[in-house]
Protein backbone atom coordinates (compact mmCIF):
# COMPACT_ATOMS: atom_id res chain seq x y z
CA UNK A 1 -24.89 13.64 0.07
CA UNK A 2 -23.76 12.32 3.40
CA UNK A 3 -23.42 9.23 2.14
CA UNK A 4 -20.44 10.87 -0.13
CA UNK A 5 -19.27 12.97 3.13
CA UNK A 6 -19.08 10.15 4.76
CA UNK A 7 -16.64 8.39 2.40
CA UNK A 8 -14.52 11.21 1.82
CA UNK A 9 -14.08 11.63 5.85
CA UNK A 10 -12.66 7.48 5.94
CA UNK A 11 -10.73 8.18 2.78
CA UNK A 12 -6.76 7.90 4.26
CA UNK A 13 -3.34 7.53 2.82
CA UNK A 14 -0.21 5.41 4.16
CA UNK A 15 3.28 6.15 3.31
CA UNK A 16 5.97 3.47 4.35
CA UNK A 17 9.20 2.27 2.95
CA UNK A 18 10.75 -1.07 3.19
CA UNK A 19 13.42 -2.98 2.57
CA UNK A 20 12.78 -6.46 -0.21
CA UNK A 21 14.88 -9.58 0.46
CA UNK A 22 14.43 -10.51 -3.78
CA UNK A 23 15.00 -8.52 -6.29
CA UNK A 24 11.32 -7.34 -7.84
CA UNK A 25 10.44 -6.83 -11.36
CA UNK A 26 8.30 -5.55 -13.53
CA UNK A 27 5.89 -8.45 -13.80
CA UNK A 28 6.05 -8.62 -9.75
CA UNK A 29 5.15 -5.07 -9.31
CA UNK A 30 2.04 -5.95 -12.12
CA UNK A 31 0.94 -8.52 -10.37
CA UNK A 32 0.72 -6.69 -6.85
CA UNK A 33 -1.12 -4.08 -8.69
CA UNK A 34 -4.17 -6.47 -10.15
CA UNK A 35 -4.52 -8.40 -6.85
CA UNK A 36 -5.47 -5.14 -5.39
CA UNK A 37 -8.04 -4.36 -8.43
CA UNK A 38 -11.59 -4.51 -7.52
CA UNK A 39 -10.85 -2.79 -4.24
CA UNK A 40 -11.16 0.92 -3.75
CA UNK A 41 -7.68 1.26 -3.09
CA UNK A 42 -4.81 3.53 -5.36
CA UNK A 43 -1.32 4.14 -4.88
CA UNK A 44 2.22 4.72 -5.82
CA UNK A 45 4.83 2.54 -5.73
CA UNK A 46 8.65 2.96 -5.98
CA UNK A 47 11.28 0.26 -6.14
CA UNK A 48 14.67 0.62 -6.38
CA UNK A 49 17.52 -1.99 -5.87
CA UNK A 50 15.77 -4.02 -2.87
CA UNK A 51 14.07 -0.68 -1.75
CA UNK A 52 10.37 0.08 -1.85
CA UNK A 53 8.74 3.19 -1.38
CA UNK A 54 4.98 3.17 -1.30
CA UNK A 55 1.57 5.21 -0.88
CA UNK A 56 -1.56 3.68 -0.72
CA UNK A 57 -5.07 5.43 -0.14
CA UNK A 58 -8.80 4.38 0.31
CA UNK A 59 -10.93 3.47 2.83
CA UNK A 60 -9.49 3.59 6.15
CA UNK A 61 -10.11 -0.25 6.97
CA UNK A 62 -8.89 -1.32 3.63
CA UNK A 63 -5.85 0.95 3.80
CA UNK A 64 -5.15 -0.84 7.56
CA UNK A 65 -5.46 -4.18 6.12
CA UNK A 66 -3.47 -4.16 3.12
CA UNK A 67 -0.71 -2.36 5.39
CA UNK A 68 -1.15 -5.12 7.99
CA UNK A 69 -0.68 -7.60 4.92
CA UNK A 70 2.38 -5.83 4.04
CA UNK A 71 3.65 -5.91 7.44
CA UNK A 72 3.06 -9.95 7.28
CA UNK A 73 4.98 -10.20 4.10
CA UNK A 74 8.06 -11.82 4.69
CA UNK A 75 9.81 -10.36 1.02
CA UNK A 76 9.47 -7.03 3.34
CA UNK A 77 11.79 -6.23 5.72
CA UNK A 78 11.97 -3.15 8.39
CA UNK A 79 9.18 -1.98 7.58
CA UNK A 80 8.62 2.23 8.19
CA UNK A 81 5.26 3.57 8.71
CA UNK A 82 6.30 7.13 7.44
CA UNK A 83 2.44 8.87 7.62
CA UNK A 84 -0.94 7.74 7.96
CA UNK A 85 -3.39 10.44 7.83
């Protein structure tokens, strides 16, 4: 039981936007989604004509690094931490 208390209080969600230099498709946006498989991470994501939206959630120090590997991504430009919580 604490050990499941514990989880749930480093479970977190990030909302940022961006902007994407190349246009993304469908196979793109697939192939972001299984790199992150095996991980205990979920999200959302929302593209739209070189704009992404996205929410990602799990543990607090996988959340951080994916962001962080986001941030280093140089397809994503100005880059907008909307919430992390």
């Amino acid at each position: 039981m604490a050990e499941l208390l514990q989880k749930k209080n480093n479970l977190v969600h990030c909302i940022f936007a961006s902007s994407v230099q190349t246009d993304l498709d469908e196979v793109a946006l697939t192939e972001a989604l299984v790199h992150q498989r095996g991980k205990s991470i979920t999200g959302l994501s929302l593209y739209e004509s070189g704009h992404c939206f996205q929410v990602i959630e799990g543990d607090r120090d996988e959340v951080e690094l994916l962001y962080r590997s986001f941030c280093q991504d140089r397809a994503h430009q100005k880059m907008v931490k909307i919430i992390e919580e």
